[in-house]
C-alpha atoms as a PDB file:
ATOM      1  CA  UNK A   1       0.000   0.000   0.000  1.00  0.00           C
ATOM      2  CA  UNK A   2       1.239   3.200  -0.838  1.00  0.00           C
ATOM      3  CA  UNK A   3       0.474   6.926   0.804  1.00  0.00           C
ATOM      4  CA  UNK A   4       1.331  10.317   0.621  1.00  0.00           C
ATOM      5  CA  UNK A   5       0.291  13.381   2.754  1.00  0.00           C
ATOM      6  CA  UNK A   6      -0.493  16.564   1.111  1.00  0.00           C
ATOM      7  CA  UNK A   7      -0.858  19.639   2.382  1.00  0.00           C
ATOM      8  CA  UNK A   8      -4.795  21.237   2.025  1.00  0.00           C
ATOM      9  CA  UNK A   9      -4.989  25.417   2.757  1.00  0.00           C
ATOM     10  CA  UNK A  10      -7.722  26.820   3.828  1.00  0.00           C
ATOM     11  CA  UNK A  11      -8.299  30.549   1.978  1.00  0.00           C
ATOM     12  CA  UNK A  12     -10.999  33.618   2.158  1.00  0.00           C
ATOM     13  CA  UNK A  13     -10.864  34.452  -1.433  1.00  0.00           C
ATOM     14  CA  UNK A  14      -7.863  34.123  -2.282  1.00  0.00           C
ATOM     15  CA  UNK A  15      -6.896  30.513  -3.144  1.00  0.00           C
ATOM     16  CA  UNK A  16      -7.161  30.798  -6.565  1.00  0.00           C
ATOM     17  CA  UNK A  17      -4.224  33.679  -6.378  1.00  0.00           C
ATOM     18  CA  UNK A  18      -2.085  31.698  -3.770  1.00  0.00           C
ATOM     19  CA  UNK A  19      -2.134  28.699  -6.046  1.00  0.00           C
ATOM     20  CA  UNK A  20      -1.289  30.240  -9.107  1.00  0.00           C
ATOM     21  CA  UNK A  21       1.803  32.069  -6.881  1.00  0.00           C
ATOM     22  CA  UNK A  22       2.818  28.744  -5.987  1.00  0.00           C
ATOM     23  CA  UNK A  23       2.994  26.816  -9.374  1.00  0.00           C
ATOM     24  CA  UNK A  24       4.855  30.159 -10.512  1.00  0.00           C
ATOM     25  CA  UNK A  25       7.435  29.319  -7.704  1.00  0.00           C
ATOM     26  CA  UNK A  26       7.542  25.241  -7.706  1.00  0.00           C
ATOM     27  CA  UNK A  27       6.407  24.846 -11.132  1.00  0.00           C
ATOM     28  CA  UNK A  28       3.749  21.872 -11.774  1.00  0.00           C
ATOM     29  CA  UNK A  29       0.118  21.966 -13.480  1.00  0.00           C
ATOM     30  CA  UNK A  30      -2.626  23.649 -11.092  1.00  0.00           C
ATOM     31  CA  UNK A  31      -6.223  22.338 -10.846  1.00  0.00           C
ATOM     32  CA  UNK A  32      -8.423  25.056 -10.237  1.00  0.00           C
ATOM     33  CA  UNK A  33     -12.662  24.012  -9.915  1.00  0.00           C
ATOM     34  CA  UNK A  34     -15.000  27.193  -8.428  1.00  0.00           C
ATOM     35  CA  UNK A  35     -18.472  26.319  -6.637  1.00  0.00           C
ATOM     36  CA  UNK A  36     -19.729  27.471  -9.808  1.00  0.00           C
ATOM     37  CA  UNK A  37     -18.378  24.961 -11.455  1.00  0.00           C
ATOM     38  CA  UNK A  38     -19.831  22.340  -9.232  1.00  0.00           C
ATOM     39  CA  UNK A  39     -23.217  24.014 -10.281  1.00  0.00           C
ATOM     40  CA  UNK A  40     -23.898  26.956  -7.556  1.00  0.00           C
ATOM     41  CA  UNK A  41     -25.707  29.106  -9.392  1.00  0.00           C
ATOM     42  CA  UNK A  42     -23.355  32.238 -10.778  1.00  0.00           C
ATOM     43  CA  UNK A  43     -24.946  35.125  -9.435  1.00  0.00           C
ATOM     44  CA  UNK A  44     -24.423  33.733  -5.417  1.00  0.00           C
ATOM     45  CA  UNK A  45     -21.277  35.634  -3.769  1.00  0.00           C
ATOM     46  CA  UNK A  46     -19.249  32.197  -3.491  1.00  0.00           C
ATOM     47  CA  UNK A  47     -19.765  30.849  -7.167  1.00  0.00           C
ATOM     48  CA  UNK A  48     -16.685  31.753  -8.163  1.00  0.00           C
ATOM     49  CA  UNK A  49     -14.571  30.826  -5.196  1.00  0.00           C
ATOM     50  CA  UNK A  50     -12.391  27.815  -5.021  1.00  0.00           C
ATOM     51  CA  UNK A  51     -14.064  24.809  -3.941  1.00  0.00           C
ATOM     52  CA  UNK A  52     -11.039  22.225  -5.257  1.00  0.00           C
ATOM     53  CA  UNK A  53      -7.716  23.589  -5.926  1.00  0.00           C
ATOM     54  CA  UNK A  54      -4.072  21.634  -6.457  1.00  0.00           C
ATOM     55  CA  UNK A  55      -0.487  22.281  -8.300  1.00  0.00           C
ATOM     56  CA  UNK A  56       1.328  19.286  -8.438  1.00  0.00           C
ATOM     57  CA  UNK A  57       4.845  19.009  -9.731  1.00  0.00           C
ATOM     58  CA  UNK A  58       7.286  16.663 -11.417  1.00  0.00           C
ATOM     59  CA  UNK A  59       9.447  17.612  -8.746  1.00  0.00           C
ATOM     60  CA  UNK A  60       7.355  16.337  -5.897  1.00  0.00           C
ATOM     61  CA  UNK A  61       5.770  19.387  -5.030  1.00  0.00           C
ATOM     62  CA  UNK A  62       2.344  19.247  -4.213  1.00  0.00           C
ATOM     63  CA  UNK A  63      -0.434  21.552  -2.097  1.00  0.00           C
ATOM     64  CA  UNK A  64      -4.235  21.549  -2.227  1.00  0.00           C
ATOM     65  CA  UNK A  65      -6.362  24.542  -1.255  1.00  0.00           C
ATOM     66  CA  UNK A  66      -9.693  25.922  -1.582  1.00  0.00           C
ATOM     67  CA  UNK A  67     -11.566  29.074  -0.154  1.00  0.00           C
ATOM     68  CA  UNK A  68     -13.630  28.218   2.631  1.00  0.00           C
ATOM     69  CA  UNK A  69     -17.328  29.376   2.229  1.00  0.00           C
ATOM     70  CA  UNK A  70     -18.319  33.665   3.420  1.00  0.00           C
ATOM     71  CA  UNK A  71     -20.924  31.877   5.830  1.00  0.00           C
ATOM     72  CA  UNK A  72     -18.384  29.720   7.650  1.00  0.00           C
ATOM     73  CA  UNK A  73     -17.141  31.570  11.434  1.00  0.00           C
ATOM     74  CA  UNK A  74     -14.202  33.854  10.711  1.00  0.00           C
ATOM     75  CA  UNK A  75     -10.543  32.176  11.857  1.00  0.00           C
ATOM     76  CA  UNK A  76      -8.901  33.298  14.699  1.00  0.00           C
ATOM     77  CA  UNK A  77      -6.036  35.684  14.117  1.00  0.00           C
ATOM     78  CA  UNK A  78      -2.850  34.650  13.115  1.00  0.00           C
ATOM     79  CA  UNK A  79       0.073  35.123  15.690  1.00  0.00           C
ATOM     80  CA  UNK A  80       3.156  36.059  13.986  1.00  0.00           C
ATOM     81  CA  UNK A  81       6.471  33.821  13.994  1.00  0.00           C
ATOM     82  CA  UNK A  82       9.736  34.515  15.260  1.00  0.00           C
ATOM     83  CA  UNK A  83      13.300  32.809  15.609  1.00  0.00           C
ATOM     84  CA  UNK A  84      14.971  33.968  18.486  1.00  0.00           C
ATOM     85  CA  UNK A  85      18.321  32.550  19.758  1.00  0.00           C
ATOM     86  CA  UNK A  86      18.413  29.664  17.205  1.00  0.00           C
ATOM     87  CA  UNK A  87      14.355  28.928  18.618  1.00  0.00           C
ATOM     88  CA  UNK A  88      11.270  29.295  16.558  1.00  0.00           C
ATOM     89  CA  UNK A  89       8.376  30.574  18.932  1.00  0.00           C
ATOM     90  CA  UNK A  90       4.761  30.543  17.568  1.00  0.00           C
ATOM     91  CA  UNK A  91       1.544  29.707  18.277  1.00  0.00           C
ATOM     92  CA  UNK A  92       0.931  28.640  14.891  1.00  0.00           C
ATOM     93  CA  UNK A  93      -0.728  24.976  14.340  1.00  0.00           C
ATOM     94  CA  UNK A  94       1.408  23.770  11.287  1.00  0.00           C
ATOM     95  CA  UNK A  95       4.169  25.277   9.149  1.00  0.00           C
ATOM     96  CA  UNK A  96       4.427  24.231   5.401  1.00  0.00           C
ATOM     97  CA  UNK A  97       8.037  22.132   4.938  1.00  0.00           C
ATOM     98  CA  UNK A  98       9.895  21.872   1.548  1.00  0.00           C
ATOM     99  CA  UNK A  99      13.186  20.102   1.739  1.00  0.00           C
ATOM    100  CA  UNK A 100      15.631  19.176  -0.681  1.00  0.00           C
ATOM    101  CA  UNK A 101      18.688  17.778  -1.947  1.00  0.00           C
ATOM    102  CA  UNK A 102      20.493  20.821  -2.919  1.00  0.00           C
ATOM    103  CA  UNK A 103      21.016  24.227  -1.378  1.00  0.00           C
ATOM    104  CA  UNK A 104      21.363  26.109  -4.795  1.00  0.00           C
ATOM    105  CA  UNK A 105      17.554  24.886  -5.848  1.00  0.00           C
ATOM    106  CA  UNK A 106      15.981  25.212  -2.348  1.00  0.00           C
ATOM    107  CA  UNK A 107      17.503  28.653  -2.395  1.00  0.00           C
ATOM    108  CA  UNK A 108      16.010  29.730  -5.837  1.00  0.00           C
ATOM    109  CA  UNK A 109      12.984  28.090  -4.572  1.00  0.00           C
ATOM    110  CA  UNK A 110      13.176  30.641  -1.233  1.00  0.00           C
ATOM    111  CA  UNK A 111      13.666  33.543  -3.150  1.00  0.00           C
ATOM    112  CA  UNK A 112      10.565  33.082  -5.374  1.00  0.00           C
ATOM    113  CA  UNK A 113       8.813  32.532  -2.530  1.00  0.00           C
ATOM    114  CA  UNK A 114      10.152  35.178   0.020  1.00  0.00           C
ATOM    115  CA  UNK A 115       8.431  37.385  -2.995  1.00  0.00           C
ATOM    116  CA  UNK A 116       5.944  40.024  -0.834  1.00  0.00           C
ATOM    117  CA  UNK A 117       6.888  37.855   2.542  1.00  0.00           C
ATOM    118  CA  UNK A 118       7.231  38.620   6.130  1.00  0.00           C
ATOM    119  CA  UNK A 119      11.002  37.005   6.330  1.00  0.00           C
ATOM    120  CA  UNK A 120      10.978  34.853   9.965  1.00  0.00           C
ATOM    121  CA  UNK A 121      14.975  33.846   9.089  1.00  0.00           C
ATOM    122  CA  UNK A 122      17.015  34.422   5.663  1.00  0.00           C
ATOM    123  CA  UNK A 123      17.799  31.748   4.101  1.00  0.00           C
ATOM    124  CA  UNK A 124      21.435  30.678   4.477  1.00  0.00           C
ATOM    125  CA  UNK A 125      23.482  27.920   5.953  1.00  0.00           C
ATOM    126  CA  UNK A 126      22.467  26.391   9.617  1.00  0.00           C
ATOM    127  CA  UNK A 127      24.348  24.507  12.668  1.00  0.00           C
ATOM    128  CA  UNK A 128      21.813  21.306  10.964  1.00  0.00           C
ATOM    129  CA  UNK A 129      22.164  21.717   7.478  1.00  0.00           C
ATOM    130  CA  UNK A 130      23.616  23.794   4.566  1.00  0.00           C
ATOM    131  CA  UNK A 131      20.502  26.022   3.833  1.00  0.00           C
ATOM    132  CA  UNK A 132      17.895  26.682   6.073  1.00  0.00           C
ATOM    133  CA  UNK A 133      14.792  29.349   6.219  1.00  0.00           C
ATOM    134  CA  UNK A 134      11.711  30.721   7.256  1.00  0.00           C
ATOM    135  CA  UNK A 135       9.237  33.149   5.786  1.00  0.00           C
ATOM    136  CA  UNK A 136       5.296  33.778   6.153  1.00  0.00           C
ATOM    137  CA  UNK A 137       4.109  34.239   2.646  1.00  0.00           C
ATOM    138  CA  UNK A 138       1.824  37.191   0.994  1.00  0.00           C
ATOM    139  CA  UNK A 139      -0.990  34.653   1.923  1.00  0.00           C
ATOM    140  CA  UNK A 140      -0.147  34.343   5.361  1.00  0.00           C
ATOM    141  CA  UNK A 141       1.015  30.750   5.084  1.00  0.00           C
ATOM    142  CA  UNK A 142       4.524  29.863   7.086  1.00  0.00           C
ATOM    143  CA  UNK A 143       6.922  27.739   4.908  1.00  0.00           C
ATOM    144  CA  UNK A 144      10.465  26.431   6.302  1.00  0.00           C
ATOM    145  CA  UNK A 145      12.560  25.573   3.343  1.00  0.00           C
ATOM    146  CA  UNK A 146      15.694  23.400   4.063  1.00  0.00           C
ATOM    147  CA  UNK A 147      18.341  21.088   2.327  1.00  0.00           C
ATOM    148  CA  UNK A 148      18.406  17.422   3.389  1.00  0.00           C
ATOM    149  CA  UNK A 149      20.986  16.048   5.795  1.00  0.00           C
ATOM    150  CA  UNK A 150      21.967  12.580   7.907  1.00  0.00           C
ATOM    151  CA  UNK A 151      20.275  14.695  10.496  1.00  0.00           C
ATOM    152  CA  UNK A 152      17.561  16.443   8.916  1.00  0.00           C
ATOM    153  CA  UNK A 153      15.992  13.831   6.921  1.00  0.00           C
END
């Protein structure tokens, strides 16, 4: 039997804009389907919000979101990030992680992304591996991007 685990965002209008930000930076073929296009009539204020959206990559890559419905309760605010004396303190749930093999393509990867981001910690080499870094995207999603190691994975 084979798995995989993909990461699913959760959006308020804007996961058709995040996703197409991501392929731009990973690459891959995005999936984009609006409640509309599941048959909500056009003229309701959700029709043309994402109901099932993906970019998938060659590469690996892979992330699923969709725009959660205006009648669902508001989220609770965001608390910000921080790395502070080689510790990352949050009281955020999950971050996204995208590691790989070589510090040269992780770091082209960080600097697409770091694109209209909050930077947590530049990208650059770590006491656990060669590059290593933290950013909350335009979208207010928190990626750690990090080259493979014995240690790391």
């Amino acid at each position: 039997m084979g798995i995989s685990a993909t990461t699913h965002l959760n959006f308020r209008g804007d996961a058709r804009a995040a996703l197409e930000f991501y392929r731009s930076v990973f690459g891959g073929r995005s999936t984009v389907v609006s409640y509309g296009d599941l048959g909500m009539p056009k003229d309701l204020p959700d029709a043309d919000r994402v109901v099932f959206g993906q970019v998938t990559a060659d590469n690996g890559f892979a992330i699923m979101a969709y725009d959660v419905p205006g009648g669902a309760p508001a989220a609770a605010a965001p608390t910000a990030t921080t790395r502070e004396n080689g510790m990352t303190l949050t009281g955020e749930r999950f971050f996204v992680s995208v590691r790989g093999d070589n510090a040269e393509e992780v770091g082209a990867l960080w600097h697409r992304l770091a694109e209209g981001a909050d930077l947590i910690e530049e990208y650059g080499p770590s006491p656990w591996a060669p590059g290593f870094g933290m950013l909350t995207d335009r979208f207010g999603v928190t990626w750690v991007l990090d080259v493979a190691t014995p240690y790391a994975g």
